[in-house]
PDB file of N, CA and C in Angstrom:
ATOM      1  N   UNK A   1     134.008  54.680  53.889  1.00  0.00           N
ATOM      2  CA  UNK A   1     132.632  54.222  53.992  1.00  0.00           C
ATOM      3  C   UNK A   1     132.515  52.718  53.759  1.00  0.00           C
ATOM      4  N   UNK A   2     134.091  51.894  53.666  1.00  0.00           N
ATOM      5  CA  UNK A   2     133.716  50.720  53.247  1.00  0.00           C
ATOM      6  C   UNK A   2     133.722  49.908  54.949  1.00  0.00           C
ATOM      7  N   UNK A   3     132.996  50.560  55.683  1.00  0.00           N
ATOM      8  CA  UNK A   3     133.036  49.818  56.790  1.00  0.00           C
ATOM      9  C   UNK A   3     131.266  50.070  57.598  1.00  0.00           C
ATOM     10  N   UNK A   4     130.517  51.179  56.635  1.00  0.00           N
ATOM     11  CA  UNK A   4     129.183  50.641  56.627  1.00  0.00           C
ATOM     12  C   UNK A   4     128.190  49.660  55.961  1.00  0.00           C
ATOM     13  N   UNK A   5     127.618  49.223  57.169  1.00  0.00           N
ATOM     14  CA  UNK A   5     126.585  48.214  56.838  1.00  0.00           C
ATOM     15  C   UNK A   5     125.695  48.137  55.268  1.00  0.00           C
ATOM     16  N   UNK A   6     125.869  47.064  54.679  1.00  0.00           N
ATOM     17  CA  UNK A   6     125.168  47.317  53.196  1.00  0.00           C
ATOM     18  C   UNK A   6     124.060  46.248  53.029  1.00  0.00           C
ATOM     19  N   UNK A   7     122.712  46.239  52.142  1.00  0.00           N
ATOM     20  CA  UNK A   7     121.246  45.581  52.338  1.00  0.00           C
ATOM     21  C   UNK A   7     121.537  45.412  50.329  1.00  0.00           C
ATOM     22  N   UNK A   8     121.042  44.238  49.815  1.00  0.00           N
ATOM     23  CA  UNK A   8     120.465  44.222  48.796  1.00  0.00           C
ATOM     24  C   UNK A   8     119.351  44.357  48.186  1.00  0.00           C
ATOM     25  N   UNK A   9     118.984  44.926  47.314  1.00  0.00           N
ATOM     26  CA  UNK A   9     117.526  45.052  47.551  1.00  0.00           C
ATOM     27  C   UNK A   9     117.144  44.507  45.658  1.00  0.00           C
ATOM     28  N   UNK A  10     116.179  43.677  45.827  1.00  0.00           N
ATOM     29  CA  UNK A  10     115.777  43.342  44.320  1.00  0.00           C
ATOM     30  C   UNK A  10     114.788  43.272  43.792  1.00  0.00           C
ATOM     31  N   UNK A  11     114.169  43.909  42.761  1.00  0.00           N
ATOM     32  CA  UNK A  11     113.198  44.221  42.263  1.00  0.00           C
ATOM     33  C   UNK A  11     112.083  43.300  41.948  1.00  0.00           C
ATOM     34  N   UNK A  12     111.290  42.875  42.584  1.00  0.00           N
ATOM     35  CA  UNK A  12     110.664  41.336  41.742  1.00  0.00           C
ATOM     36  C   UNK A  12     109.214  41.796  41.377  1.00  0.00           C
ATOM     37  N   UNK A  13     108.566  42.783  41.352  1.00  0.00           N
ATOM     38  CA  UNK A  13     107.111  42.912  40.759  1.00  0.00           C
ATOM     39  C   UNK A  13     107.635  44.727  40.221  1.00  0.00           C
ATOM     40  N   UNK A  14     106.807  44.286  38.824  1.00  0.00           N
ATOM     41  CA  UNK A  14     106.757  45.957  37.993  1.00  0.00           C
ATOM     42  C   UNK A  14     106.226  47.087  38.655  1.00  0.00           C
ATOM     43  N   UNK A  15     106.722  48.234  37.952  1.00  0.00           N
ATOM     44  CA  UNK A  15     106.288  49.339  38.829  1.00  0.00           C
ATOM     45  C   UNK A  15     105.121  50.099  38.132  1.00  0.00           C
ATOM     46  N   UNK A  16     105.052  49.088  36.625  1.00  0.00           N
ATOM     47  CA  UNK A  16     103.730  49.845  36.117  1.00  0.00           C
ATOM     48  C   UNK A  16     102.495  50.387  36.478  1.00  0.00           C
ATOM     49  N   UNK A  17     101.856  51.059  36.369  1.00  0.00           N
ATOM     50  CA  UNK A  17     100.674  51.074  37.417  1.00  0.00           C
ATOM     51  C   UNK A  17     100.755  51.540  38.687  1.00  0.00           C
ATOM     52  N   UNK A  18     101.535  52.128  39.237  1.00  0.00           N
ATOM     53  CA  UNK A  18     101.787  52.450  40.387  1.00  0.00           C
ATOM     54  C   UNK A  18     102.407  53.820  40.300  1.00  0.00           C
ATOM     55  N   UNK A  19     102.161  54.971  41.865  1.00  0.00           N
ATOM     56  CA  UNK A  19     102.361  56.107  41.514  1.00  0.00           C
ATOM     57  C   UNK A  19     104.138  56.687  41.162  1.00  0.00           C
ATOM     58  N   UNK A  20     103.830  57.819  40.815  1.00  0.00           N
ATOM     59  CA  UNK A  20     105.454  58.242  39.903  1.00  0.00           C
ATOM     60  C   UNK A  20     106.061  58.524  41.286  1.00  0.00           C
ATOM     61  N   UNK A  21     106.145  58.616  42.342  1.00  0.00           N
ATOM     62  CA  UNK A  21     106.639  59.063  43.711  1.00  0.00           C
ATOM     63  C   UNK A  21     107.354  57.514  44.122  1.00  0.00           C
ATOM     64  N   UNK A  22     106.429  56.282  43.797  1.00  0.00           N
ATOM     65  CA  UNK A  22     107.003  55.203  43.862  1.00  0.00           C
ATOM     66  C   UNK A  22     108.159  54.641  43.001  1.00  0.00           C
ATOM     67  N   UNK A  23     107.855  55.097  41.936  1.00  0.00           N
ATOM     68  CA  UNK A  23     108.606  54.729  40.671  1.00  0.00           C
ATOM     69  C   UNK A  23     110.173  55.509  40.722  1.00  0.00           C
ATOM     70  N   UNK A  24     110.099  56.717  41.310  1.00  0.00           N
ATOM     71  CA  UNK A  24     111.214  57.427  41.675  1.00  0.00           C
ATOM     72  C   UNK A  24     111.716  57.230  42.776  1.00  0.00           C
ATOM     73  N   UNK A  25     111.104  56.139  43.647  1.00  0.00           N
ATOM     74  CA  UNK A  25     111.644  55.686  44.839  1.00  0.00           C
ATOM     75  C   UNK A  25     112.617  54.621  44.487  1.00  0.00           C
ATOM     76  N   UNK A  26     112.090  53.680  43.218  1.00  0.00           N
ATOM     77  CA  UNK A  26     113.056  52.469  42.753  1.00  0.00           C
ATOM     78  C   UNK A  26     114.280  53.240  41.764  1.00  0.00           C
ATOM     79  N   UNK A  27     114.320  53.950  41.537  1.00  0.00           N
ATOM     80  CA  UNK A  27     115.274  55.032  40.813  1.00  0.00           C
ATOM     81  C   UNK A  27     116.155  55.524  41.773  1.00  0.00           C
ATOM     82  N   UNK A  28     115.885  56.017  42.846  1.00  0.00           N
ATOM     83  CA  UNK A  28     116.768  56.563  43.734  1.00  0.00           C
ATOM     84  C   UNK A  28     117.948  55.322  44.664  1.00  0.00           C
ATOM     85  N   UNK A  29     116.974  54.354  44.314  1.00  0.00           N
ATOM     86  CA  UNK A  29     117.833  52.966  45.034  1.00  0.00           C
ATOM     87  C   UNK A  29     118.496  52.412  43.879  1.00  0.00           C
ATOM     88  N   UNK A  30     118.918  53.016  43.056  1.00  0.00           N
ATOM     89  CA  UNK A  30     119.629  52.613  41.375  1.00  0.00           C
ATOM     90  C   UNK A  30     118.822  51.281  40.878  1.00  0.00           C
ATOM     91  N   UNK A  31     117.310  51.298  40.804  1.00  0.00           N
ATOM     92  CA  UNK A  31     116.781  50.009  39.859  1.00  0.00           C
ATOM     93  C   UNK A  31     116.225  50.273  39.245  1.00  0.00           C
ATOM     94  N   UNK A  32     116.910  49.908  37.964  1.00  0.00           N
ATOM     95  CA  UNK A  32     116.432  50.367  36.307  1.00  0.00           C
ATOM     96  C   UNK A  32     115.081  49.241  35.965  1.00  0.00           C
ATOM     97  N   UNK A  33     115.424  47.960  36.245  1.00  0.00           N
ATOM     98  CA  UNK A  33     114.319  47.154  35.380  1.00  0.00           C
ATOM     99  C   UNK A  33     114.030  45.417  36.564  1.00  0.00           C
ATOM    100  N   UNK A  34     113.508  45.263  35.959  1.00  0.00           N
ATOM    101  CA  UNK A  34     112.585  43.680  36.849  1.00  0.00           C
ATOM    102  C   UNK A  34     114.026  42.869  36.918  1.00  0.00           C
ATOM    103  N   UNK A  35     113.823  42.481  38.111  1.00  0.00           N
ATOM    104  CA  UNK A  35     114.791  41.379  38.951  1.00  0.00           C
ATOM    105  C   UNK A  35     116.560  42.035  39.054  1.00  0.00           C
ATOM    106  N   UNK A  36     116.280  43.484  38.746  1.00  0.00           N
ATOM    107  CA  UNK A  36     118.287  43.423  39.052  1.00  0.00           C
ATOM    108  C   UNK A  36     117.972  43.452  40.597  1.00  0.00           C
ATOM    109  N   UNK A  37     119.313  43.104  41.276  1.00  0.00           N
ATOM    110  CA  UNK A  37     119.974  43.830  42.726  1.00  0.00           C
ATOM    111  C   UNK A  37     120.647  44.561  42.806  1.00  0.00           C
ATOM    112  N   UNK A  38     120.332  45.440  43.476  1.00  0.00           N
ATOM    113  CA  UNK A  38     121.553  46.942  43.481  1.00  0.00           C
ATOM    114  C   UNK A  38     121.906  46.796  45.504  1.00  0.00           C
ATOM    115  N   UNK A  39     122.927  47.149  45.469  1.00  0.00           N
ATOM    116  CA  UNK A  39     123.589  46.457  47.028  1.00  0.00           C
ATOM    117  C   UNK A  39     123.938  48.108  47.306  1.00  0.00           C
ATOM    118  N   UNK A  40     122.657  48.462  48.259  1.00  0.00           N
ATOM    119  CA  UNK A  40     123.269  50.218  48.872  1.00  0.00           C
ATOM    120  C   UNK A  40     123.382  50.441  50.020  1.00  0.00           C
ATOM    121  N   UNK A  41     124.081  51.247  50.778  1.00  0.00           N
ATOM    122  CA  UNK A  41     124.086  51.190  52.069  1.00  0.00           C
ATOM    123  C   UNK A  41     122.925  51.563  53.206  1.00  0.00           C
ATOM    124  N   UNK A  42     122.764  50.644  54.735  1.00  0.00           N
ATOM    125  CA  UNK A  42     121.826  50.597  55.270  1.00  0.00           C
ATOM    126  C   UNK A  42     121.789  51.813  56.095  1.00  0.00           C
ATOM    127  N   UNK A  43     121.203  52.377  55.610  1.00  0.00           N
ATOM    128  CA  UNK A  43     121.070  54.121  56.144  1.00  0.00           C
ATOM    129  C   UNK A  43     119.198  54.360  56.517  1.00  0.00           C
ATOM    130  N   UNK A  44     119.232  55.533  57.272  1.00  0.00           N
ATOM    131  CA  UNK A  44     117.652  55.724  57.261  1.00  0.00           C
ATOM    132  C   UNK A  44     116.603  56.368  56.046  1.00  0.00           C
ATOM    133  N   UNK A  45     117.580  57.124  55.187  1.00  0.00           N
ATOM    134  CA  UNK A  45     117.149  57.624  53.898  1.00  0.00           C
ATOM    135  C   UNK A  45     116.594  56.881  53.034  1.00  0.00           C
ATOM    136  N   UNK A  46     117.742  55.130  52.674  1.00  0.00           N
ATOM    137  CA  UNK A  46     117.313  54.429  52.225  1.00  0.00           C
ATOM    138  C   UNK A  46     116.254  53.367  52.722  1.00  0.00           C
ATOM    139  N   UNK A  47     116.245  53.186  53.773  1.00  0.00           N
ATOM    140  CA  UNK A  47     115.098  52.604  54.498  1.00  0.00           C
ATOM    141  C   UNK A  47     114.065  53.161  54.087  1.00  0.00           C
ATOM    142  N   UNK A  48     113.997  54.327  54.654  1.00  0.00           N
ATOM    143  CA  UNK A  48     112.434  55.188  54.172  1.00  0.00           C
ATOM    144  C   UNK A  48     112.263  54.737  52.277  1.00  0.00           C
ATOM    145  N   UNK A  49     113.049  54.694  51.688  1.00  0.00           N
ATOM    146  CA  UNK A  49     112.321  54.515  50.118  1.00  0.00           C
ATOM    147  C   UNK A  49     112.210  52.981  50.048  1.00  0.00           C
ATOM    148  N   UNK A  50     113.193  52.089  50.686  1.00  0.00           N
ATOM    149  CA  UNK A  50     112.431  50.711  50.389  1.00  0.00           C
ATOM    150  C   UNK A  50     111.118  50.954  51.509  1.00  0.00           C
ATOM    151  N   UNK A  51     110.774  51.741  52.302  1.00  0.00           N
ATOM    152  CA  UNK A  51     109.495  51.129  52.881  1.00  0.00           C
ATOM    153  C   UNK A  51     108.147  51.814  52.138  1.00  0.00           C
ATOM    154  N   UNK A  52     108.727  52.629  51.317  1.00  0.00           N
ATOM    155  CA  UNK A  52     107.486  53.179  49.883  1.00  0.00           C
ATOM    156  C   UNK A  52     107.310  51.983  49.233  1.00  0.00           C
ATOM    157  N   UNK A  53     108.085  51.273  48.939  1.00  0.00           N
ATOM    158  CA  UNK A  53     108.411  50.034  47.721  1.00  0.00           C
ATOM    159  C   UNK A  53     108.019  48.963  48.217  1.00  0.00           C
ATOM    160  N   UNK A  54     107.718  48.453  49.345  1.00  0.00           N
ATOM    161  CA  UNK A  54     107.938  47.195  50.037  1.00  0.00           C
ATOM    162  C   UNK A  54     107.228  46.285  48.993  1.00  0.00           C
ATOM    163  N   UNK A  55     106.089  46.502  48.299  1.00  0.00           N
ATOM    164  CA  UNK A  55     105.604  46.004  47.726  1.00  0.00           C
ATOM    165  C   UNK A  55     106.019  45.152  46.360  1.00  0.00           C
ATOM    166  N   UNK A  56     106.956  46.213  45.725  1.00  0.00           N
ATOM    167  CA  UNK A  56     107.783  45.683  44.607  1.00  0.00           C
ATOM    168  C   UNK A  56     109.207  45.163  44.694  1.00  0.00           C
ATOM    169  N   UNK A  57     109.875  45.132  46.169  1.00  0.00           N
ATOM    170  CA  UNK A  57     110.898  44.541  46.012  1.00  0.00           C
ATOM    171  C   UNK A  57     111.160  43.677  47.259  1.00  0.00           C
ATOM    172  N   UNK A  58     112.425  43.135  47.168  1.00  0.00           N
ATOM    173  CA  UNK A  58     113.039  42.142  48.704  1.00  0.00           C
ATOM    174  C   UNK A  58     113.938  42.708  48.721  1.00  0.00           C
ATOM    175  N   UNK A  59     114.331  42.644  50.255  1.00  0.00           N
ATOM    176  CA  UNK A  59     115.608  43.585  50.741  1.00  0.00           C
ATOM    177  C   UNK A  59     116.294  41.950  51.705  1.00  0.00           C
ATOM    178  N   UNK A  60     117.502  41.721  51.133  1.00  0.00           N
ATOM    179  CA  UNK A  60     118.581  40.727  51.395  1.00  0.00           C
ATOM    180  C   UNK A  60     119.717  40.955  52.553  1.00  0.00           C
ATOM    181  N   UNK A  61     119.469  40.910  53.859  1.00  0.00           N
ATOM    182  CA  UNK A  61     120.210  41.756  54.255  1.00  0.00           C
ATOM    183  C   UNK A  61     121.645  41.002  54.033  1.00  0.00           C
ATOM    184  N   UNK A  62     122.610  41.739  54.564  1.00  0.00           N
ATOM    185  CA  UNK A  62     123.909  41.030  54.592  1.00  0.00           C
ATOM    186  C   UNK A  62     124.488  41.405  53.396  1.00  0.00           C
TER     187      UNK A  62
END
């Protein structure tokens, strides 16, 4: 698998306040807390949860 495409994605606004469906969307993309990057592969599964999130994070491609 080390020859699929991989996206960074980094957390830059809290998830406080916002619904638990979202909050388990930044969980499923491994982000524990404000500003890490977790680097996962560019798949459609993960697409669909950064596009729940768009709001709280940036996606880096490359």
């Amino acid at each position: 698998m080390s020859d699929s495409k991989r996206i960074r994605v980094r957390q830059v606004r809290s998830a406080i306040g916002y619904n638990r469906k979202q909050r388990a969307s930044l969980r499923g993309l491994g982000i524990r807390r404000m500003n890490q990057t977790v680097e996962v592969e560019d798949t459609p599964s993960t697409r669909g949860m950064i596009g729940k999130v768009t709001h709280l994070v940036v996606v880096e491609e490359g």
